[in-house]
C-alpha atoms as a PDB file:
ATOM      1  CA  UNK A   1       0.000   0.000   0.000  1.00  0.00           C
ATOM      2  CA  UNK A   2       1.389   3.487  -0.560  1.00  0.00           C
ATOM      3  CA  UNK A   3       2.098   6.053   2.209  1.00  0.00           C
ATOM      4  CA  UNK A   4      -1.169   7.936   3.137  1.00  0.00           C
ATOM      5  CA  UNK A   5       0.382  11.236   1.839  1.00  0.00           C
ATOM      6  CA  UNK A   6       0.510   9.573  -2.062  1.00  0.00           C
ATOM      7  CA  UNK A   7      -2.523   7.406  -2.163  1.00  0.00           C
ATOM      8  CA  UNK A   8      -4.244   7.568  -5.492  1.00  0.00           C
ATOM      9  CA  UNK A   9      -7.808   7.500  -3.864  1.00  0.00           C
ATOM     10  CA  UNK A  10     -11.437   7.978  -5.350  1.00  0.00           C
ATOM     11  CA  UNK A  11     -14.361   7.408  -2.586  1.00  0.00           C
ATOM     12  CA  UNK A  12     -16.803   8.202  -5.094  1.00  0.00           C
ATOM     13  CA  UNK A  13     -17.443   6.090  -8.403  1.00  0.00           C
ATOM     14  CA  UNK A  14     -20.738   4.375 -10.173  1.00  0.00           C
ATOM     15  CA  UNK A  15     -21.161   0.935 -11.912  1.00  0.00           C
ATOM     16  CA  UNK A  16     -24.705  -0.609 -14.058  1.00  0.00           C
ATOM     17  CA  UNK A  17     -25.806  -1.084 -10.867  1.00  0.00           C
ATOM     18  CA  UNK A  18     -27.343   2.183 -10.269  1.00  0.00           C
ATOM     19  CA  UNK A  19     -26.799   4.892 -13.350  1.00  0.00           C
ATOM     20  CA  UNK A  20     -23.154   4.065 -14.273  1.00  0.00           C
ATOM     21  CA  UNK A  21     -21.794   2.714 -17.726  1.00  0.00           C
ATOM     22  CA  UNK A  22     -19.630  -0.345 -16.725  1.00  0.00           C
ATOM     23  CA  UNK A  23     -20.438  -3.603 -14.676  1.00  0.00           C
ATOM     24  CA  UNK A  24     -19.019  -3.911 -11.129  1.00  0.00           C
ATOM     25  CA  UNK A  25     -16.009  -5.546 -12.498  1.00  0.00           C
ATOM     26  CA  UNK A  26     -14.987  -3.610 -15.185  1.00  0.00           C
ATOM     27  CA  UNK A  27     -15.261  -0.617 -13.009  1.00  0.00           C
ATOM     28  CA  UNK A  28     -12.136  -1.828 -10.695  1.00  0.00           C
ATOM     29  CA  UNK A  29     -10.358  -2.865 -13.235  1.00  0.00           C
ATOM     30  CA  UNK A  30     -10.432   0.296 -14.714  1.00  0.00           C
ATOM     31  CA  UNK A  31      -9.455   1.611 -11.468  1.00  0.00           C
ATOM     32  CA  UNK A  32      -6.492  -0.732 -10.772  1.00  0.00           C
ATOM     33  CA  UNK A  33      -5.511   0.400 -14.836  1.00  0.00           C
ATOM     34  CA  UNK A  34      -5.718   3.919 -13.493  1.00  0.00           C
ATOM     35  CA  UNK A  35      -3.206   2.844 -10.610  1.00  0.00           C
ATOM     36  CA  UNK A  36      -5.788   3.412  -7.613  1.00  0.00           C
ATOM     37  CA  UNK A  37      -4.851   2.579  -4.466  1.00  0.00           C
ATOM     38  CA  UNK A  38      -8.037   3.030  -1.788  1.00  0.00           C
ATOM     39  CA  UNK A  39     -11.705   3.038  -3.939  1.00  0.00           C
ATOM     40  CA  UNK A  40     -15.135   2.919  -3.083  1.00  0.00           C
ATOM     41  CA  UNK A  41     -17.888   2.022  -5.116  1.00  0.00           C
ATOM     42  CA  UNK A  42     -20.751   4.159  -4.446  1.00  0.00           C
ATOM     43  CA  UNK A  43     -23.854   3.645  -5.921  1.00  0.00           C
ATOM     44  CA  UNK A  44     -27.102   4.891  -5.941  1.00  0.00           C
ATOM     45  CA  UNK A  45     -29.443   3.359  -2.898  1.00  0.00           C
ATOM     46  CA  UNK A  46     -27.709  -0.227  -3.930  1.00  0.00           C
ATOM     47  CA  UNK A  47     -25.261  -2.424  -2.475  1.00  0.00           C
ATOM     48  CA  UNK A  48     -25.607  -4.968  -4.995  1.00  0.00           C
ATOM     49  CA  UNK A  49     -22.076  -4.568  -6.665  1.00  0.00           C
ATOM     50  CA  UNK A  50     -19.955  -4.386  -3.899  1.00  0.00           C
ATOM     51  CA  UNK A  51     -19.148  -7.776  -3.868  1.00  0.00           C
ATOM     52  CA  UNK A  52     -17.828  -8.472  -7.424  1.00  0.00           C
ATOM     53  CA  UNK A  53     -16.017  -5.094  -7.421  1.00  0.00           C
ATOM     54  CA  UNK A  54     -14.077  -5.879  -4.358  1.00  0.00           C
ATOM     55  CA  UNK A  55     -12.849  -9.319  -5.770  1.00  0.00           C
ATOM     56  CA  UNK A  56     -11.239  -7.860  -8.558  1.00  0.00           C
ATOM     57  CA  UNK A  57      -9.954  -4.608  -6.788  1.00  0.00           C
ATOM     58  CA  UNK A  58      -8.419  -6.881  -4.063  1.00  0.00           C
ATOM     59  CA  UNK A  59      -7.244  -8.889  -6.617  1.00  0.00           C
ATOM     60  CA  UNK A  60      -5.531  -6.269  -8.139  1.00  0.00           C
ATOM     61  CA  UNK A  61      -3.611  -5.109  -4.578  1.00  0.00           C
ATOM     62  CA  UNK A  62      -6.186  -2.146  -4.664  1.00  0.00           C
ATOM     63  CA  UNK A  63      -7.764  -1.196  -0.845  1.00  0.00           C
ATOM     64  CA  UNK A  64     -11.607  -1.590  -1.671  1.00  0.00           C
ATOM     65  CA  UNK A  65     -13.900   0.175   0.744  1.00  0.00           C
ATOM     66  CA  UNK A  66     -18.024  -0.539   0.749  1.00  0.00           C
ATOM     67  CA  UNK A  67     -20.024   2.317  -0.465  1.00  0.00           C
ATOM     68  CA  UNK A  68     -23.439   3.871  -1.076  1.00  0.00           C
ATOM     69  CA  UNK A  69     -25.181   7.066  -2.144  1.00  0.00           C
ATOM     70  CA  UNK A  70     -28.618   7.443  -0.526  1.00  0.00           C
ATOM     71  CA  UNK A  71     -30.672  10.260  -1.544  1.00  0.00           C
ATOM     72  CA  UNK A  72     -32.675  12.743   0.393  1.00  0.00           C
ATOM     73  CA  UNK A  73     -34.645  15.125   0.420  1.00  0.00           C
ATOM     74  CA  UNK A  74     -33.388  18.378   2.039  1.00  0.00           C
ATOM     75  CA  UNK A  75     -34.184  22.400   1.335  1.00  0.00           C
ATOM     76  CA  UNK A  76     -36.626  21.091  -1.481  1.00  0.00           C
ATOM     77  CA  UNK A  77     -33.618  19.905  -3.508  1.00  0.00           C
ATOM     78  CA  UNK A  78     -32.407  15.934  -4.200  1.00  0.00           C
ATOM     79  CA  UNK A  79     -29.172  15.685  -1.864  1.00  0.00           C
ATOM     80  CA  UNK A  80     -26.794  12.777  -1.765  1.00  0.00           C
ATOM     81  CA  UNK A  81     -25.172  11.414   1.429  1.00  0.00           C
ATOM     82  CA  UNK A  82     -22.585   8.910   0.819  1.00  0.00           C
ATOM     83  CA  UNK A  83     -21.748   6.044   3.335  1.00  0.00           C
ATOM     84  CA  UNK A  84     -18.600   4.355   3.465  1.00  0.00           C
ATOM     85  CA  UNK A  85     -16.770   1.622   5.456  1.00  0.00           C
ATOM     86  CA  UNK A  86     -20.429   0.343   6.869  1.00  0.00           C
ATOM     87  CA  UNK A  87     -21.605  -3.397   7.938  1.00  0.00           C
ATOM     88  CA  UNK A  88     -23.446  -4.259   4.130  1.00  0.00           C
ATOM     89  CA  UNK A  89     -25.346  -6.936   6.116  1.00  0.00           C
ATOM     90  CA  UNK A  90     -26.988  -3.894   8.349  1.00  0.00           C
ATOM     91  CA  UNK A  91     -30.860  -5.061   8.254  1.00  0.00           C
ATOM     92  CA  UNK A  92     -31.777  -1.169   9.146  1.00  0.00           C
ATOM     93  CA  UNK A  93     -29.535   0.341   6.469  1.00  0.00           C
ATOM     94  CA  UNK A  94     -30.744  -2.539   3.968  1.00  0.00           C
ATOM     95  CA  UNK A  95     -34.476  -1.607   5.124  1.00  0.00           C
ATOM     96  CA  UNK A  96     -33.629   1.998   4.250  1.00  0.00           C
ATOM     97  CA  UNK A  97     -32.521   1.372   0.882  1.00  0.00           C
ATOM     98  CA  UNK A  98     -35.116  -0.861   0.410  1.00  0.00           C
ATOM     99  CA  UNK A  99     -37.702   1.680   1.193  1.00  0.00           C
ATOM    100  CA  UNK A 100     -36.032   4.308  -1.488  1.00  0.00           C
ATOM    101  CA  UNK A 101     -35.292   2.096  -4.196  1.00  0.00           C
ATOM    102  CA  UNK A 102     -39.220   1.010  -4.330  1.00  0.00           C
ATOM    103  CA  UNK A 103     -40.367   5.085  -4.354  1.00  0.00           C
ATOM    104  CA  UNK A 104     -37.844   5.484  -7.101  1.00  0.00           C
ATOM    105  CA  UNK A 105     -39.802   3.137  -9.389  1.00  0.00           C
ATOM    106  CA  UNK A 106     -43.132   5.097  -8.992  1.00  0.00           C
ATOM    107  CA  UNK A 107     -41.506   8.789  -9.658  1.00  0.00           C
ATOM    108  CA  UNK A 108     -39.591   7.195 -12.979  1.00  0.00           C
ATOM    109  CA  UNK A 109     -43.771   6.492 -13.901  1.00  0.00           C
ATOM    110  CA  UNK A 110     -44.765   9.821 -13.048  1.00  0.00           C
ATOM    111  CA  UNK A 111     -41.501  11.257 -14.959  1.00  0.00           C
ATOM    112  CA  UNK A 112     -42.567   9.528 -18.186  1.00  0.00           C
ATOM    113  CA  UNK A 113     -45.896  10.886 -17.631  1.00  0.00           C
ATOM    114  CA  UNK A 114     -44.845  14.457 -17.475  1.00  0.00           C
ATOM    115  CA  UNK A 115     -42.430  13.751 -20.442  1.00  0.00           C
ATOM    116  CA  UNK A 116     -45.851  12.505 -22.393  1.00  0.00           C
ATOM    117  CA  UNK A 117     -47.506  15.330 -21.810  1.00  0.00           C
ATOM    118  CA  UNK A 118     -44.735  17.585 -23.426  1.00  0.00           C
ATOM    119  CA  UNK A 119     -44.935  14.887 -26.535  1.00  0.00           C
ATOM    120  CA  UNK A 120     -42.443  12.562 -25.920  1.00  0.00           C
ATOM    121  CA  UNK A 121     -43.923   9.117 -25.283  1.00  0.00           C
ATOM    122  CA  UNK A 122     -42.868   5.885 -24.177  1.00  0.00           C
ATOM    123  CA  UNK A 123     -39.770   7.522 -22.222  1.00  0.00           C
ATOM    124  CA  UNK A 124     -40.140   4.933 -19.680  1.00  0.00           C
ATOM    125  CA  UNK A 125     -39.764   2.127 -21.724  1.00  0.00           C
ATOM    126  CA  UNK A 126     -36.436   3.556 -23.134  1.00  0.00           C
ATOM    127  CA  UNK A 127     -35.193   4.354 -20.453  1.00  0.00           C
ATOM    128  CA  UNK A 128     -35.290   0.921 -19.140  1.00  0.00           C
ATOM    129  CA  UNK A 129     -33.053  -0.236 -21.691  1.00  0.00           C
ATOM    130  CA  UNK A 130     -30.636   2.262 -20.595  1.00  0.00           C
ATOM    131  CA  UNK A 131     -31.313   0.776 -16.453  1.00  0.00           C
ATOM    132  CA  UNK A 132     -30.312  -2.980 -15.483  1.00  0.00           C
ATOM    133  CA  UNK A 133     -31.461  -2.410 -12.136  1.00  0.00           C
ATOM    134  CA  UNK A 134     -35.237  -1.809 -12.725  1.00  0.00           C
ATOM    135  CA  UNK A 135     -35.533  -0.929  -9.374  1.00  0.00           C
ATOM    136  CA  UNK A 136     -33.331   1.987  -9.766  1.00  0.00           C
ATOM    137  CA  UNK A 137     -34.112   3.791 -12.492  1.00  0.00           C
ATOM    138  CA  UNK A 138     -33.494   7.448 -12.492  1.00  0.00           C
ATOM    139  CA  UNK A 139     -32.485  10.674 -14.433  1.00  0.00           C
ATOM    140  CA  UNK A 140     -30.009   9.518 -16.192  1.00  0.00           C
ATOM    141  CA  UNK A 141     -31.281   6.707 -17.895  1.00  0.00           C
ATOM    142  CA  UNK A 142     -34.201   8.721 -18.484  1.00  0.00           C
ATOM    143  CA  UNK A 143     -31.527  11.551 -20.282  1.00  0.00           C
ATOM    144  CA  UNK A 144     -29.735   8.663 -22.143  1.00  0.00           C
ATOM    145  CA  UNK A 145     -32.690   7.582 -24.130  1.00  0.00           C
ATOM    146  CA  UNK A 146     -33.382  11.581 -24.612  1.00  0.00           C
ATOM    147  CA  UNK A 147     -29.834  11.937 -26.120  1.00  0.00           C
ATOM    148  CA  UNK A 148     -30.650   8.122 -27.877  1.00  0.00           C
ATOM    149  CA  UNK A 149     -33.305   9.426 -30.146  1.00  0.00           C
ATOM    150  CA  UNK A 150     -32.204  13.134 -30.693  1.00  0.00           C
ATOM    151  CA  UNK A 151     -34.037  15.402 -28.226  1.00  0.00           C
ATOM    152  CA  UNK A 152     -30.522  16.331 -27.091  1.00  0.00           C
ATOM    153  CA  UNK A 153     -27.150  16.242 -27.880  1.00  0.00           C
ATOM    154  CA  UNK A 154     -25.451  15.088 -24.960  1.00  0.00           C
ATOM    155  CA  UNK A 155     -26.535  14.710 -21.483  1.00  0.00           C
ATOM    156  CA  UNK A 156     -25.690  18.154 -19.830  1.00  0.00           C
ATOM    157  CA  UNK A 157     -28.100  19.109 -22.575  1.00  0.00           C
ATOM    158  CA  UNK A 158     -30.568  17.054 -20.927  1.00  0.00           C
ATOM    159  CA  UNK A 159     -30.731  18.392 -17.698  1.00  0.00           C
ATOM    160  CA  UNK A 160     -30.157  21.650 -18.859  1.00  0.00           C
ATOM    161  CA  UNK A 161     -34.103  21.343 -20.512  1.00  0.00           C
ATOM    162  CA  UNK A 162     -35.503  18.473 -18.836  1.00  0.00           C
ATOM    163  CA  UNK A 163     -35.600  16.429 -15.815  1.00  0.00           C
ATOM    164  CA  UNK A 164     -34.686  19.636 -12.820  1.00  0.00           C
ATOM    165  CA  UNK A 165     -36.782  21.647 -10.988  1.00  0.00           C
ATOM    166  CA  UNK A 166     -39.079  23.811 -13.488  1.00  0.00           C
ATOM    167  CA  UNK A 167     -38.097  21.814 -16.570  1.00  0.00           C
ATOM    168  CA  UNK A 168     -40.106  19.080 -18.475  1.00  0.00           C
ATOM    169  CA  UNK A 169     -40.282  15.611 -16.634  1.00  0.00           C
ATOM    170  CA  UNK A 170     -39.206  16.917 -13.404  1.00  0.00           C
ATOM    171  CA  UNK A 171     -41.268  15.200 -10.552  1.00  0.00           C
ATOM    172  CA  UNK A 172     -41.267  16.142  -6.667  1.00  0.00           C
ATOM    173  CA  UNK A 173     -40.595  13.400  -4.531  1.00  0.00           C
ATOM    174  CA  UNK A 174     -40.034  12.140  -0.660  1.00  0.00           C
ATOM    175  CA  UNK A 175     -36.843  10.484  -0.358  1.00  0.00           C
ATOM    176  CA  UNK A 176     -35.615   9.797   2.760  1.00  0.00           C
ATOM    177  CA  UNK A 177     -34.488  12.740   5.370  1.00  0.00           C
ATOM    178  CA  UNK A 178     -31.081  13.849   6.824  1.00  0.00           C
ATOM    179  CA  UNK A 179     -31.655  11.827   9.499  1.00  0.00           C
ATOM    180  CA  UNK A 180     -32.508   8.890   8.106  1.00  0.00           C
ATOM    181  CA  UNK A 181     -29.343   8.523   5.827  1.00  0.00           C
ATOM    182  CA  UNK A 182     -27.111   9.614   8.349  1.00  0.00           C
ATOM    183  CA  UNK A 183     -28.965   6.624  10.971  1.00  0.00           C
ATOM    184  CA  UNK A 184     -28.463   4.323   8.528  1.00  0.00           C
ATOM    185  CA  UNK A 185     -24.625   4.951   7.567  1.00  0.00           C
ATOM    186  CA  UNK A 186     -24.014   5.209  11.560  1.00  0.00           C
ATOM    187  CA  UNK A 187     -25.903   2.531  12.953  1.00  0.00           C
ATOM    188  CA  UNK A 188     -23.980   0.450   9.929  1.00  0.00           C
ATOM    189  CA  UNK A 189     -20.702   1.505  11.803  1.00  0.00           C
ATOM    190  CA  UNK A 190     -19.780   3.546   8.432  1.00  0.00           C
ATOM    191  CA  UNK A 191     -18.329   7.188   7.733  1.00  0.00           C
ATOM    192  CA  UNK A 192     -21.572   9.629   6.540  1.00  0.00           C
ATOM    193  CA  UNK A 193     -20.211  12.046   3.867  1.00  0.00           C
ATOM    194  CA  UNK A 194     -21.925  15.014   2.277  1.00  0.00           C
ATOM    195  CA  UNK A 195     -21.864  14.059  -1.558  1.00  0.00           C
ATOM    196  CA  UNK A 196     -20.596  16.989  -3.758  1.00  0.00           C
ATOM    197  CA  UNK A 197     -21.813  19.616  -1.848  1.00  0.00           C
ATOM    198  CA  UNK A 198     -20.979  22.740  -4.766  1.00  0.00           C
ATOM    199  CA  UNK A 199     -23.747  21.091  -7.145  1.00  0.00           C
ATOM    200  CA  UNK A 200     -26.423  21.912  -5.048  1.00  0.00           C
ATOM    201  CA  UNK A 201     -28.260  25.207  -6.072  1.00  0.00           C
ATOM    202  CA  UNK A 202     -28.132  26.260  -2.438  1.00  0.00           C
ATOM    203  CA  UNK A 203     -27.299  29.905  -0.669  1.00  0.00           C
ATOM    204  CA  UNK A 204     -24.408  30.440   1.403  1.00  0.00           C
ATOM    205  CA  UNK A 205     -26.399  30.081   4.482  1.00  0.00           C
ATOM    206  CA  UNK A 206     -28.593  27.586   3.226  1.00  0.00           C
ATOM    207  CA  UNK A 207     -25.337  25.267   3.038  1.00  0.00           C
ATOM    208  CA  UNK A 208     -23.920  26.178   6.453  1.00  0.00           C
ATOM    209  CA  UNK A 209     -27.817  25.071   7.509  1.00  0.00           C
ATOM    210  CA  UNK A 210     -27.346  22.004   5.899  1.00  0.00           C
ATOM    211  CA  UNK A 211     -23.548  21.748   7.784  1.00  0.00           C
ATOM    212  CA  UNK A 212     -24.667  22.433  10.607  1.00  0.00           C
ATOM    213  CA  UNK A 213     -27.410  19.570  11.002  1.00  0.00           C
ATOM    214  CA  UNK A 214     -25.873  17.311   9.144  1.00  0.00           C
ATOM    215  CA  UNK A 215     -22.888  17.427  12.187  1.00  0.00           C
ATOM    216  CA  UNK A 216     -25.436  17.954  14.636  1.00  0.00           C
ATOM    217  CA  UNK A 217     -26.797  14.462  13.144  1.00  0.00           C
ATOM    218  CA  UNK A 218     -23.253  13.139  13.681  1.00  0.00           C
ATOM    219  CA  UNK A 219     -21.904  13.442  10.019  1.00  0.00           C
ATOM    220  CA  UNK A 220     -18.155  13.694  10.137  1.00  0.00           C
ATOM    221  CA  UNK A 221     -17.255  14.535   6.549  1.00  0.00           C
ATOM    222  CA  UNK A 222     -17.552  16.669   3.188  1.00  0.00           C
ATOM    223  CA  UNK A 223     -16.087  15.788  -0.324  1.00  0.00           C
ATOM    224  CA  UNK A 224     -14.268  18.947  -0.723  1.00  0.00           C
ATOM    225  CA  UNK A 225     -12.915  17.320  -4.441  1.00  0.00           C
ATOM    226  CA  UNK A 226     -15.823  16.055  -6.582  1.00  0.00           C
ATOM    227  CA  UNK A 227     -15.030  15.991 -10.479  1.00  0.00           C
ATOM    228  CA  UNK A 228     -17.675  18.291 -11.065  1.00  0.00           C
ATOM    229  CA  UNK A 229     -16.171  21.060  -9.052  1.00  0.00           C
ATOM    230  CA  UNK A 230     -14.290  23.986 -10.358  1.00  0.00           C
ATOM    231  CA  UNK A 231     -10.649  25.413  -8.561  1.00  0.00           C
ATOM    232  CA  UNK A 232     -12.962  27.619  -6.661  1.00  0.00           C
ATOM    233  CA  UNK A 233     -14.992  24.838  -5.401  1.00  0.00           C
ATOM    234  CA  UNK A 234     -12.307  22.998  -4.003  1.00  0.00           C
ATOM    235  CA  UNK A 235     -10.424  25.825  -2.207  1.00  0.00           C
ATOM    236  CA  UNK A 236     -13.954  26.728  -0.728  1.00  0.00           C
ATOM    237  CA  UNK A 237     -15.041  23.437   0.694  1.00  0.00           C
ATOM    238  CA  UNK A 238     -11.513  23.219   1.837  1.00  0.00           C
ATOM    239  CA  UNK A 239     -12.111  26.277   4.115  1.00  0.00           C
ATOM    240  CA  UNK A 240     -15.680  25.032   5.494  1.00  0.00           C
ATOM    241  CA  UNK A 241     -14.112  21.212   6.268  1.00  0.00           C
ATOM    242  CA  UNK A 242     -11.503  23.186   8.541  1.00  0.00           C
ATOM    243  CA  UNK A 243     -14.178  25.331  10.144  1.00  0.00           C
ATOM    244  CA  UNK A 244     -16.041  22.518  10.992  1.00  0.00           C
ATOM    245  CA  UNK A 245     -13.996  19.980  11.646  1.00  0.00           C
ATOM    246  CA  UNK A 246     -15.599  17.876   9.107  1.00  0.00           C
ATOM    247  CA  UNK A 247     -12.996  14.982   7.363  1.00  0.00           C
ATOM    248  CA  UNK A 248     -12.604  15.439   4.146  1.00  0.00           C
ATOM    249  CA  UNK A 249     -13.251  12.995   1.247  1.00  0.00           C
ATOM    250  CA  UNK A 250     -12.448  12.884  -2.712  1.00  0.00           C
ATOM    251  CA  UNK A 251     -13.777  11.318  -5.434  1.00  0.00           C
ATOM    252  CA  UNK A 252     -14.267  11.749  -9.701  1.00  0.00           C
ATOM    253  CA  UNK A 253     -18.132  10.615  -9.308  1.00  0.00           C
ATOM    254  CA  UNK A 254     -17.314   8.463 -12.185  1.00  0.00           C
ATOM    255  CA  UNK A 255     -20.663   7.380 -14.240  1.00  0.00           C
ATOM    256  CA  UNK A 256     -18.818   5.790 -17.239  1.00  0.00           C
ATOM    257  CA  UNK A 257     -15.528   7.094 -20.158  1.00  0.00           C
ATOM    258  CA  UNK A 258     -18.406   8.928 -22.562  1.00  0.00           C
ATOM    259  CA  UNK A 259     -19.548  10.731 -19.943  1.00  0.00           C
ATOM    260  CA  UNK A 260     -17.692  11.807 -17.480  1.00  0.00           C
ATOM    261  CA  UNK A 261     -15.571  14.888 -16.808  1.00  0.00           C
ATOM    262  CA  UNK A 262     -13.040  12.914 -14.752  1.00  0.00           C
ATOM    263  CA  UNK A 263     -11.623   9.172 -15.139  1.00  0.00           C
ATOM    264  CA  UNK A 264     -12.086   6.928 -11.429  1.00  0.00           C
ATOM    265  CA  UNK A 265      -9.203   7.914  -9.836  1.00  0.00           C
ATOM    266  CA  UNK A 266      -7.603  10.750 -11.820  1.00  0.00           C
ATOM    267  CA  UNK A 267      -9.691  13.307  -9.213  1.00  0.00           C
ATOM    268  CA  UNK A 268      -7.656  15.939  -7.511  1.00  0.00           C
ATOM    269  CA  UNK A 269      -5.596  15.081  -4.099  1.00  0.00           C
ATOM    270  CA  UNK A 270      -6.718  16.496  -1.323  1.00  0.00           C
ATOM    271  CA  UNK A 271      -5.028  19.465   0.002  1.00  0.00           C
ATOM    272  CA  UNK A 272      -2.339  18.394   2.586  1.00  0.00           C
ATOM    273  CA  UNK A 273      -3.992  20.546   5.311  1.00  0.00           C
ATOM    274  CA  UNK A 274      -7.263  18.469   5.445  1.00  0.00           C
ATOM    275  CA  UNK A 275      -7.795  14.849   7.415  1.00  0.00           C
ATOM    276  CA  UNK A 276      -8.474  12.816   4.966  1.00  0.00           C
ATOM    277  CA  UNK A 277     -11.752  10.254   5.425  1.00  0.00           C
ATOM    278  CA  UNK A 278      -9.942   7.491   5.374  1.00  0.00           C
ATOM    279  CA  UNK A 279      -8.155   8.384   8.596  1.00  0.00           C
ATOM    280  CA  UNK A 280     -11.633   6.835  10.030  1.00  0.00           C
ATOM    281  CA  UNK A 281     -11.852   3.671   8.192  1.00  0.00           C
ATOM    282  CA  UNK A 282     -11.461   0.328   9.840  1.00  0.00           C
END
């Protein structure tokens, strides 16, 4: 394993099991061609993958840590809170996910129902072919099939017209709260981090609101390197992780090579002055 100070590490990555591009598998092996050393697989409200992605990232001398990325709902928006280095056999966490994977089956319905009514039909049946989990279908199998048959040229394109708050095909929905994710990860014995906290279309105070119960709840980090974020990003989540003492995690948020901005594990290091997540890991 390579000194702490060197790692190649990326917390943050998604396989077919949610909304990523690649299998499990081919996911660390990309990883281990990238020369990772620590990775988490991460994705959405599904533990599913963990296991095949560990036996070839192990395999391949890499440090694999268990993953998730439960969404809430907080301050009206979608929010993601990841959980890493938790018990996977956790019936309450497994519940949990459970219990958000069904609702996201009945807003995917009501998405392709709003889509209809703007005169694109039958979104939900190609979207599926863009989802092998059906039980986790979501945005961006819905924007795939929209790029598929020429509404859009590429996905950013997508969600700039469709699919967010005040577009076409955006739904409302309950996920589960703040304190339910952060519950889940804990009572699992795992690390709760606040997922890419710069994409969120919230105020300044409005994100020290979301800080400050989040900690209150007993979260104890912040990805302060996402591969969405911008220089500015970065040296402003830096500040906030100091001022709150929060850990600080890293990741590219890696959906698959056509799409994403970032490769798994070519992300940013962390700064040197932050304590890195994996300081708490078993």
């Amino acid at each position: 394993m390579a000194v702490l100070s060197v790692l190649t590490v990326d917390l943050h990555s998604h396989s077919r099991v949610s909304d990523g591009l690649l299998p499990p598998v081919d996911l660390a092996r990309r990883a281990a061609d990238n020369g990772v050393d620590l990775l988490a697989l991460t994705d959405h409200d599904e533990t599913s993958g963990l296991a095949d992605a560990r036996a070839v990232a192990e395999s391949s001398a890499i440090r694999f840590i268990d993953g998730v990325e439960i969404s809430i709902a907080w301050g009206g928006l979608q929010v993601h809170i990841v959980g890493l280095d938790f018990d996977t056999r956790d019936a309450a966490l497994n519940a949990g996910l459970g219990s958000i994977r069904a609702g996201r089956v009945a807003r995917a319905k009501r998405m392709s129902e709003e889509l209809e009514k703007f005169g694109l039909p039958d979104c939900l049946a190609g979207a599926s072919r863009h989802a092998e989990n059906p039980n986790l279908i979501g945005r961006s199998h819905f924007a795939r099939y929209l790029v598929e048959i020429g509404v859009c040229r590429d996905m950013h394109s997508v969600f700039e017209s469709f699919l967010v708050p005040g577009k076409p095909g955006y739904v409302t929905h309950q996920w589960a709260t703040l304190a339910e994710a952060v519950g889940w990860i804990l009572g699992a014995g795992g690390v709760a981090v606040i997922a890419h906290p710069g994409r969120y279309k919230f105020s300044r105070l409005e994100t020290r609101a979301l800080f400050d119960e989040f900690k209150g709840l007993g979260g104890q980090a912040i990805e302060v390197i996402s591969g969405n974020f911008s220089p500015e990003h970065f040296a402003g989540f830096s500040r906030l992780a100091l001022e709150y003492g929060f850990l600080a995690s890293c990741g590219s948020d890696f959906h698959g090579p056509e799409e994403s901005r970032v490769d798994v594990g070519k992300n940013v290091r962390l700064p040197d002055k932050l304590t890195p997540v994996w300081t708490a890991f078993h």
